[in-house]
N, C-alpha and C. Protein backbone atom coordinates (compact mmCIF):
# COMPACT_ATOMS: atom_id res chain seq x y z
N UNK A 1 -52.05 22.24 314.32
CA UNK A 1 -52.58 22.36 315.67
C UNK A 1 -51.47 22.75 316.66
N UNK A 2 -50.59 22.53 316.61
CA UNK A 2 -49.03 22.26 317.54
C UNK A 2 -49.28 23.31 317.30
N UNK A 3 -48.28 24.04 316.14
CA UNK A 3 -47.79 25.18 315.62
C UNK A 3 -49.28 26.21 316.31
N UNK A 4 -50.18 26.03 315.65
CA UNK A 4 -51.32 27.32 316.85
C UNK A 4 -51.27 27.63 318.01
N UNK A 5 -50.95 26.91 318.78
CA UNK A 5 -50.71 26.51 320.10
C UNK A 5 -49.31 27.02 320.45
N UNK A 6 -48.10 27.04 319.63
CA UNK A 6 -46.82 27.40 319.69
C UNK A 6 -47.05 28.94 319.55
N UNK A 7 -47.43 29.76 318.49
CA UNK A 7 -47.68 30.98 318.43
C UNK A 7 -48.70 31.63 319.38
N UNK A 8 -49.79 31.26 319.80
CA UNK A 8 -50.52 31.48 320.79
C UNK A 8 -49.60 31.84 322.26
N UNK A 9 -49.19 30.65 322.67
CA UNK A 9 -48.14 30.71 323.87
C UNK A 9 -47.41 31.88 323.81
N UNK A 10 -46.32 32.23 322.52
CA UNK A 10 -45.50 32.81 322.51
C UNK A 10 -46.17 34.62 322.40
N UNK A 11 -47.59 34.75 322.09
CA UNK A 11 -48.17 35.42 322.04
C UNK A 11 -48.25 36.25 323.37
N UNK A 12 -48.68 34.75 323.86
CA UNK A 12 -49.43 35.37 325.47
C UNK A 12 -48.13 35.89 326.27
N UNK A 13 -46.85 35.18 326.10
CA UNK A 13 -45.67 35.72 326.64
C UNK A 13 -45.41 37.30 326.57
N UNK A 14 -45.39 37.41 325.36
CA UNK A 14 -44.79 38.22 324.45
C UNK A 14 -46.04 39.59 325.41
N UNK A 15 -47.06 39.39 325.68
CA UNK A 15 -48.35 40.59 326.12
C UNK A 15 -48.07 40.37 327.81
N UNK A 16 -47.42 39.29 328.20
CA UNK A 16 -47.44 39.86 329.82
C UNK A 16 -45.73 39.96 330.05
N UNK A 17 -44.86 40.71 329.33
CA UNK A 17 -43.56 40.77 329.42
C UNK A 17 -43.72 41.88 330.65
N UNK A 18 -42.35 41.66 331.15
CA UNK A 18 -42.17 42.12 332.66
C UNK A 18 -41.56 43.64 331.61
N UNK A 19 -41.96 44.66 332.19
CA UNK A 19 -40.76 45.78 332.14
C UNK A 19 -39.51 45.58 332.73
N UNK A 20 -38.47 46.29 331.92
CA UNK A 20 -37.44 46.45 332.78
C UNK A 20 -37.51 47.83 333.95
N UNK A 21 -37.66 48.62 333.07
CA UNK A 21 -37.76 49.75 334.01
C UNK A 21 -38.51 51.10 333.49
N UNK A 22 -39.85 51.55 333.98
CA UNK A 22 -40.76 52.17 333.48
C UNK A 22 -39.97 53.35 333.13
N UNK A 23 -40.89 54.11 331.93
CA UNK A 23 -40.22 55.49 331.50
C UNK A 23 -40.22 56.48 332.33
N UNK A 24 -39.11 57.95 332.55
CA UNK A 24 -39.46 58.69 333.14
C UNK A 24 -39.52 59.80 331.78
N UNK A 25 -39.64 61.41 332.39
CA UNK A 25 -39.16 62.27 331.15
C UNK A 25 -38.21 63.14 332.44
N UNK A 26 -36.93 63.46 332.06
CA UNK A 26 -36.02 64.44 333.33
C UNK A 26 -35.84 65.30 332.78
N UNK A 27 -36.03 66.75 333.10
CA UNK A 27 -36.08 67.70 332.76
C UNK A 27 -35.33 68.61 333.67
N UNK A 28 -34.41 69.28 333.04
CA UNK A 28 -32.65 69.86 333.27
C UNK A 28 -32.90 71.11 333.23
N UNK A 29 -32.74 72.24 334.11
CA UNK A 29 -32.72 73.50 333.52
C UNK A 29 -30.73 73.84 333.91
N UNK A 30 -30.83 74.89 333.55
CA UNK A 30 -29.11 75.04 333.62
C UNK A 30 -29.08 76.62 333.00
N UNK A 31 -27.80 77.25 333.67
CA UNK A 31 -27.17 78.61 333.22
C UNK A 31 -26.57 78.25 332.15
N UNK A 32 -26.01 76.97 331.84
CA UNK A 32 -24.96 76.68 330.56
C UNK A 32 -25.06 75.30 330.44
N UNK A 33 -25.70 74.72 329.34
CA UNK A 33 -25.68 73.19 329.18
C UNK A 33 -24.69 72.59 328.71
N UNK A 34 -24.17 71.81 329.32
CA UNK A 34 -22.88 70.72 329.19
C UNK A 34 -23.39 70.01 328.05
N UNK A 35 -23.86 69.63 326.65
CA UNK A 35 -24.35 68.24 326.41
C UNK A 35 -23.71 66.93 326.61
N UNK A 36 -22.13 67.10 326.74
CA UNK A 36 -21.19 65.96 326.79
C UNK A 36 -21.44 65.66 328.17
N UNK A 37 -21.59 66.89 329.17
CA UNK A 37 -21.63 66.09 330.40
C UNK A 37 -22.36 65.21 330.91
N UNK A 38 -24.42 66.07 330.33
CA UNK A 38 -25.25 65.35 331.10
C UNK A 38 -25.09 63.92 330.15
N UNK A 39 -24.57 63.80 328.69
CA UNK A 39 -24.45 62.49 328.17
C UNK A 39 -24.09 61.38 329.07
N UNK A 40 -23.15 62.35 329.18
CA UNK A 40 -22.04 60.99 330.17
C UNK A 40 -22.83 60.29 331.81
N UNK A 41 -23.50 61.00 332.12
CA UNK A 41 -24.37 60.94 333.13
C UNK A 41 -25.36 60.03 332.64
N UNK A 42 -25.81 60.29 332.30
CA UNK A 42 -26.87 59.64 331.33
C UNK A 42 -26.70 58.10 330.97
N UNK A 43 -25.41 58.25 330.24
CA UNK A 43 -25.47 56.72 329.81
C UNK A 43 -24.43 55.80 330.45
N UNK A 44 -24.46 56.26 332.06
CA UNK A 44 -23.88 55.84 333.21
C UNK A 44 -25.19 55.02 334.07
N UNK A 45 -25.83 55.73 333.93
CA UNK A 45 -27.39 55.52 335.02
C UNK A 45 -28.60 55.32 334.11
N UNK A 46 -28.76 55.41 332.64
CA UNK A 46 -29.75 55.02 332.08
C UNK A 46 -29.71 53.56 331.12
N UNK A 47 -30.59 53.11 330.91
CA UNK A 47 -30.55 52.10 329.70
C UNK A 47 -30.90 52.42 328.46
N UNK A 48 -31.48 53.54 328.52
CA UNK A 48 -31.99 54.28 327.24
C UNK A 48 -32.59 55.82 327.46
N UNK A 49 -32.12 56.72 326.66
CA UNK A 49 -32.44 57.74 326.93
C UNK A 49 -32.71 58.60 325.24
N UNK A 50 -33.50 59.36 325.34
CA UNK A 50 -33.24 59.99 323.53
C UNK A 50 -33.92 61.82 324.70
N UNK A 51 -33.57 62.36 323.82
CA UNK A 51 -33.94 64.38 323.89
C UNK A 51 -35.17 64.26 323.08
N UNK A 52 -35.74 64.68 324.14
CA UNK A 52 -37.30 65.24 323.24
C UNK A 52 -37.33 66.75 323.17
N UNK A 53 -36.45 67.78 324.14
CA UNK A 53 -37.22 68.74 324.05
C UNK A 53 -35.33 69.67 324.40
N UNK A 54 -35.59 70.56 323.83
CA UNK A 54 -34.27 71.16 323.73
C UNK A 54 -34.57 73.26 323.83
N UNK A 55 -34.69 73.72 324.82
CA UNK A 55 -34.61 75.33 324.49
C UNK A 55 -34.00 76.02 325.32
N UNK A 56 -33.61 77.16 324.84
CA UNK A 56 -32.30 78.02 324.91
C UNK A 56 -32.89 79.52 325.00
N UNK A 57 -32.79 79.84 326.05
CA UNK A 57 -32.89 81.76 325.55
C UNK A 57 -32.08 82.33 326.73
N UNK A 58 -32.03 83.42 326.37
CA UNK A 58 -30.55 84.56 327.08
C UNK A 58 -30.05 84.01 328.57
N UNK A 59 -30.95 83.36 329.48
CA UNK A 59 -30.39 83.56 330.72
C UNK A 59 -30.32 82.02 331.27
N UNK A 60 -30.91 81.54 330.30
CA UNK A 60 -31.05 79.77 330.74
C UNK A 60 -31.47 78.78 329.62
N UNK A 61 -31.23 77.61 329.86
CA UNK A 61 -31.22 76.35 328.68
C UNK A 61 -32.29 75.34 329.58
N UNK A 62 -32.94 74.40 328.78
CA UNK A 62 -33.80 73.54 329.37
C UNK A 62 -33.79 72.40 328.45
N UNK A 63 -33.65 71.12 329.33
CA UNK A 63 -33.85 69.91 328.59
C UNK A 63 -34.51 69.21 328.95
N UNK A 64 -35.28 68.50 328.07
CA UNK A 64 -36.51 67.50 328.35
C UNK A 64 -36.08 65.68 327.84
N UNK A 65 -35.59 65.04 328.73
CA UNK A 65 -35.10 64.00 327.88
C UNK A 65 -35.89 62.64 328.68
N UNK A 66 -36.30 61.92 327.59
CA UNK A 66 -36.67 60.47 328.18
C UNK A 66 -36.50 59.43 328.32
N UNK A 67 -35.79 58.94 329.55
CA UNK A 67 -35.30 57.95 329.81
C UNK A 67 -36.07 56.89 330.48
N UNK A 68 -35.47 55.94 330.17
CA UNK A 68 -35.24 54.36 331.02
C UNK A 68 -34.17 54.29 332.46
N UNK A 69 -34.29 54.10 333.14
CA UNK A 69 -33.16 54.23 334.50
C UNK A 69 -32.83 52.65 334.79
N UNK A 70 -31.74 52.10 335.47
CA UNK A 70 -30.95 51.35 335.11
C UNK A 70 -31.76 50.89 336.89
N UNK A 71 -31.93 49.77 337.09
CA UNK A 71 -32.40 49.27 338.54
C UNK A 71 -31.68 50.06 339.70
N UNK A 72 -32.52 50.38 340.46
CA UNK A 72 -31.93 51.29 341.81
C UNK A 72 -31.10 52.55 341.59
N UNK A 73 -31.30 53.15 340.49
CA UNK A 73 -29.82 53.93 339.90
C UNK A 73 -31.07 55.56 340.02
N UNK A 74 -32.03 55.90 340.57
CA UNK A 74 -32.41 57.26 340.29
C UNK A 74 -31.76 57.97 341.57
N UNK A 75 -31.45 57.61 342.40
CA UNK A 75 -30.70 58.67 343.47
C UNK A 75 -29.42 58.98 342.73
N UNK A 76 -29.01 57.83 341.90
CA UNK A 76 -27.07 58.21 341.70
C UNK A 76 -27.17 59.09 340.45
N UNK A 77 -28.42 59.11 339.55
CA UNK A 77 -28.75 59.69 338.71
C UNK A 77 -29.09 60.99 338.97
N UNK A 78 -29.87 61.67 339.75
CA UNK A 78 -30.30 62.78 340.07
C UNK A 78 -29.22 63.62 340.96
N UNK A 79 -28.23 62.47 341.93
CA UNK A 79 -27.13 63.13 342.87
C UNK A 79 -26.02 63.85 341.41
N UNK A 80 -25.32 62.70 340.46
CA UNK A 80 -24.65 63.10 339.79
C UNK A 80 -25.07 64.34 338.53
N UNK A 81 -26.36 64.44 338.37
CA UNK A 81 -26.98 65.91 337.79
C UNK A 81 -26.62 67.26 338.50
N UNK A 82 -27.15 66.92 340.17
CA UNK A 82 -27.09 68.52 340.22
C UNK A 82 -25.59 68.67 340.90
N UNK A 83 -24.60 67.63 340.78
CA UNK A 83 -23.22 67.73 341.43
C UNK A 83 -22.54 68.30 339.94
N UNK A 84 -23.09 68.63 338.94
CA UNK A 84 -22.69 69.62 337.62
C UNK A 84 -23.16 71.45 338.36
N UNK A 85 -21.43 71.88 338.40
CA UNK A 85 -21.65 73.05 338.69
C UNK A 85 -22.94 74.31 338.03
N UNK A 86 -23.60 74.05 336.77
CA UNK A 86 -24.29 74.94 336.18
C UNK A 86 -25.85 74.85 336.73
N UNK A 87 -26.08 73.34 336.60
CA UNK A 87 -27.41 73.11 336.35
C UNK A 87 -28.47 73.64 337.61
N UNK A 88 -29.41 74.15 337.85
CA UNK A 88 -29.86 75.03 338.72
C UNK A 88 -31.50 74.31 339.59
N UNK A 89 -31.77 72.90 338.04
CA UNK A 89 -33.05 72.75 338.81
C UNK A 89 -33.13 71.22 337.64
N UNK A 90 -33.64 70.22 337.99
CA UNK A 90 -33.78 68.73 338.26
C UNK A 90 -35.18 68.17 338.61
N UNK A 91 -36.12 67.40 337.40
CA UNK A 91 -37.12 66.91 337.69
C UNK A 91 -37.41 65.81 337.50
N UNK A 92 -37.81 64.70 337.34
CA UNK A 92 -38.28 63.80 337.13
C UNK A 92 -39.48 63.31 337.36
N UNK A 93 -39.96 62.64 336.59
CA UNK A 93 -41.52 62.94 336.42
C UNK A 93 -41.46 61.28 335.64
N UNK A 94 -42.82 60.93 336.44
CA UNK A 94 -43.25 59.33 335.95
C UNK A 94 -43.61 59.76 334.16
N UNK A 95 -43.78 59.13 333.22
CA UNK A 95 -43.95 58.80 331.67
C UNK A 95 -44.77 57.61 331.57
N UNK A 96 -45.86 57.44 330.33
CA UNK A 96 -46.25 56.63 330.04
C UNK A 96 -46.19 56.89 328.87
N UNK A 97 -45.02 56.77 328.46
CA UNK A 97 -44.26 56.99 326.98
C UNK A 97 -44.09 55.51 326.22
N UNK A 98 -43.37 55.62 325.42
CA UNK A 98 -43.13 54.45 324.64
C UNK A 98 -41.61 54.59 324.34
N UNK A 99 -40.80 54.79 325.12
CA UNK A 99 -39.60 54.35 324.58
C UNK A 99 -38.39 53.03 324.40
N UNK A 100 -38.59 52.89 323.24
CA UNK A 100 -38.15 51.57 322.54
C UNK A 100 -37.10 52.13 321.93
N UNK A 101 -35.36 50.49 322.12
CA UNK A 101 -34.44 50.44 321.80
C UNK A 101 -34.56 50.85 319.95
N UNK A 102 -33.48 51.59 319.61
CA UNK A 102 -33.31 52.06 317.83
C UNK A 102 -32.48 51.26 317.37
């Protein structure tokens, strides 16, 4: 009886967990993609981030990546993107993704 009652609880916890910080997807266009740079950017201002979407043709590069953002950190995130001499255009866009720590 205890023990039902113990898993139950930990149940109900476990289904109203607070987010830390909802997903976005940011999407990078650029004349020449840095990958080391926007990394470094990235895992300055995010808590989690993985590349979903990666393309390349003659005159421009585009990245689609989905992150987690670190509390109060999307201005210092989006300022330190387009303060990269190449990158030409910067989006961010709400997600109702699923991204979970690997």
């Amino acid at each position: 009886m205890i023990s039902a009652l113990f898993i139950g609880l930990v149940l109900f916890l476990l289904s109203k967990r607070i987010r830390i910080s909802e997903p976005y997807l940011l999407i990078i266009d650029s004349k020449d993609i840095k990958t080391g740079d926007i990394e470094n950017i990235l895992k300055k201002y995010t808590l989690l981030y993985k590349l979903r979407s990666k393309t390349v043709d003659k005159e421009k590069s585009q990245l689609i990546v989905e992150i987690k953002i670190k509390k109060n950190k999307i201005q210092n995130l989006l300022e330190g993107l387009k303060s990269q001499k190449d990158i030409t255009f910067v989006k961010l866009v709400s997600y109702e993704g699923d991204l979970e720590e690997a």
